[in-house]
Protein backbone atom coordinates (compact mmCIF):
# COMPACT_ATOMS: atom_id res chain seq x y z
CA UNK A 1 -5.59 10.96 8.64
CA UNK A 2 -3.69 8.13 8.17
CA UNK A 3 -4.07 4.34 6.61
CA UNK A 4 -2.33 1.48 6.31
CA UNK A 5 -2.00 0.15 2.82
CA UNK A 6 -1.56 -3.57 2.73
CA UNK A 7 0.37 -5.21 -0.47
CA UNK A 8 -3.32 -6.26 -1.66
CA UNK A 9 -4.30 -2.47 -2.25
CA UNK A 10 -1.26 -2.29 -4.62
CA UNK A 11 -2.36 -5.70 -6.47
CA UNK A 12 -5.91 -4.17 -6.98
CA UNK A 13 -4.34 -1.53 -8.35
CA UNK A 14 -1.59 -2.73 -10.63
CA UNK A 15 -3.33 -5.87 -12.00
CA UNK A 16 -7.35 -3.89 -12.14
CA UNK A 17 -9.17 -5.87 -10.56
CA UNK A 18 -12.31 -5.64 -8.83
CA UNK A 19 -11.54 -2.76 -6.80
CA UNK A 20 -9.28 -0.96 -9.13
CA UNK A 21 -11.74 2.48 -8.71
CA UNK A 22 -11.77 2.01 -5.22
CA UNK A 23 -8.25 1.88 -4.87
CA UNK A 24 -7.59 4.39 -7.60
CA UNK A 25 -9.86 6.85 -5.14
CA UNK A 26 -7.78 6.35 -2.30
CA UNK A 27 -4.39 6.92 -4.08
CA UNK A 28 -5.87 9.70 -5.33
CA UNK A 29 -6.48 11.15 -2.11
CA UNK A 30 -3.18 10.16 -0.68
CA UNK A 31 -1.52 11.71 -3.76
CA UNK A 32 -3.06 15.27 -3.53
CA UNK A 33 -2.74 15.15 0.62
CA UNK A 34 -6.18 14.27 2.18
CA UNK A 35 -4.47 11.40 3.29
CA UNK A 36 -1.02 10.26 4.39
CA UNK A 37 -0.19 6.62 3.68
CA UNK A 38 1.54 4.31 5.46
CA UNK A 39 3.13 0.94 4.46
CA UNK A 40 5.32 -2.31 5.59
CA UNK A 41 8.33 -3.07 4.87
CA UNK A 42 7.28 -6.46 4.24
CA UNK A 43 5.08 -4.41 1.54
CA UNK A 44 8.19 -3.12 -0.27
CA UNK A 45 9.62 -6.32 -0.45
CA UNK A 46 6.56 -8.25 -1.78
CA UNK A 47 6.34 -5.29 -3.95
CA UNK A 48 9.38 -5.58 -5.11
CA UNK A 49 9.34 -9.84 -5.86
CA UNK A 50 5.84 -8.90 -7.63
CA UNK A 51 7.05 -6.34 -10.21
CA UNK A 52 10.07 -8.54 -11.04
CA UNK A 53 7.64 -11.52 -11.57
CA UNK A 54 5.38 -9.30 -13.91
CA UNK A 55 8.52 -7.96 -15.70
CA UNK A 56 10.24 -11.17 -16.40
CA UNK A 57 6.97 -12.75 -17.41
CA UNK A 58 6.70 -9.84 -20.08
CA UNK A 59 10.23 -10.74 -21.08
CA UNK A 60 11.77 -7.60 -19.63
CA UNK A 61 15.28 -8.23 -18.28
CA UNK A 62 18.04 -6.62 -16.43
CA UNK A 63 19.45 -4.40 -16.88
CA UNK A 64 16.19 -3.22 -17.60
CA UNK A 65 14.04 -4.82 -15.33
CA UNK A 66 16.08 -3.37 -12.63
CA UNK A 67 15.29 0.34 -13.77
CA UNK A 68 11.53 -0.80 -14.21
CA UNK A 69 11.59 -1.44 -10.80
CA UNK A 70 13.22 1.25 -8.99
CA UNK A 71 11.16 3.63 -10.66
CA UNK A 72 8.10 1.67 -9.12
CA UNK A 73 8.96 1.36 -6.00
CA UNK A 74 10.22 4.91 -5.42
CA UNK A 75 7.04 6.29 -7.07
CA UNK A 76 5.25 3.74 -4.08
CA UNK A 77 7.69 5.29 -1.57
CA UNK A 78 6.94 8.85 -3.14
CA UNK A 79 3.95 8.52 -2.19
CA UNK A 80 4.09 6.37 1.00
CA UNK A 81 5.96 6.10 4.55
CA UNK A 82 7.24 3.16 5.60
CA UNK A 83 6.60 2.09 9.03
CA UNK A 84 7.92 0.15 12.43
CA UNK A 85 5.55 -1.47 14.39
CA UNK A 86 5.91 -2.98 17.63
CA UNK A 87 3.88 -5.90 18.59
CA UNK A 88 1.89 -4.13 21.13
CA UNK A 89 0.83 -1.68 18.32
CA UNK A 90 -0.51 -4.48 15.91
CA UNK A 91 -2.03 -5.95 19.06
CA UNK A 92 -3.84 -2.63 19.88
CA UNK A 93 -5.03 -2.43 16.25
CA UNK A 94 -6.01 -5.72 16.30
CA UNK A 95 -8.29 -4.79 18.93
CA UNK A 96 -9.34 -1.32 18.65
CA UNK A 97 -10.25 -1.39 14.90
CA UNK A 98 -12.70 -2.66 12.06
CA UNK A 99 -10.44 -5.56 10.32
CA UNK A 100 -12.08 -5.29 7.49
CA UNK A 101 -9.87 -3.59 4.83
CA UNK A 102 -12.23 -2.62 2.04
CA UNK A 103 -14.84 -0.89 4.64
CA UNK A 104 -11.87 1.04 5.68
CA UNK A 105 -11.14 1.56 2.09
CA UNK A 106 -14.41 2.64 1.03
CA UNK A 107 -15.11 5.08 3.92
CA UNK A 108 -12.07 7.43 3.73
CA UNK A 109 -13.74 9.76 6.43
CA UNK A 110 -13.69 6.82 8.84
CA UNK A 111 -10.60 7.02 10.81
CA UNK A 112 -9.34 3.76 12.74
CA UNK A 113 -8.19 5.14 16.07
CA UNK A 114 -5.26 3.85 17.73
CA UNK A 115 -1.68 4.86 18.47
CA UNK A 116 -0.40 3.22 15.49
CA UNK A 117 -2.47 5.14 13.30
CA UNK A 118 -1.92 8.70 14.58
């Protein structure tokens, strides 16, 4: 089965918060193959800002910061496909499945059915 992982899964992750053990299931299932992951570009890109912010906060500079940050986004895109979506796809999802992310989260076994997800 497939998900989607929105930029939020990654923030529970990397920063711990409230769902970090939620989240740390589902990568965990993703990383050994139960599930295949699927993310936005616009992910990797606010991904990308979001380490840089976190790096130059701890004082961590090019070149680096750079290095830092390729090695976390390509273990992200290790374990990840980026995807295109048309608008009639996110329109069909919109419609056809539960919009709320941490229910979908917490019941792995609970596929969302649509053509986007397949």
């Amino acid at each position: 089965m497939k998900v989607f992982l929105d930029t939020n899964i990654f923030l529970e992750y990397f920063e711990r918060r409230r769902e970090y053990q939620t989240v740390s299931q589902l990568l965990s299932a993703i990383e050994d193959g139960r599930l295949k992951a699927v993310i936005s570009a616009g992910c990797v890109y606010t991904l990308a800002y979001l380490i840089r912010m976190e790096l130059k906060r701890q004082d961590i500079h090019r070149p680096e910061q750079t290095l830092r940050l390729r090695s976390t986004l390509n273990i992200v895109l290790s374990m990840t496909t980026v995807a295109g979506i048309s608008h009639k796809s996110i329109v069909n999802g919109i419609m056809t499945c539960h919009l709320t992310m941490w229910k979908i989260v917490s019941n792995i076994n609970a596929p969302c059915r649509t053509s986007a997800m397949r």
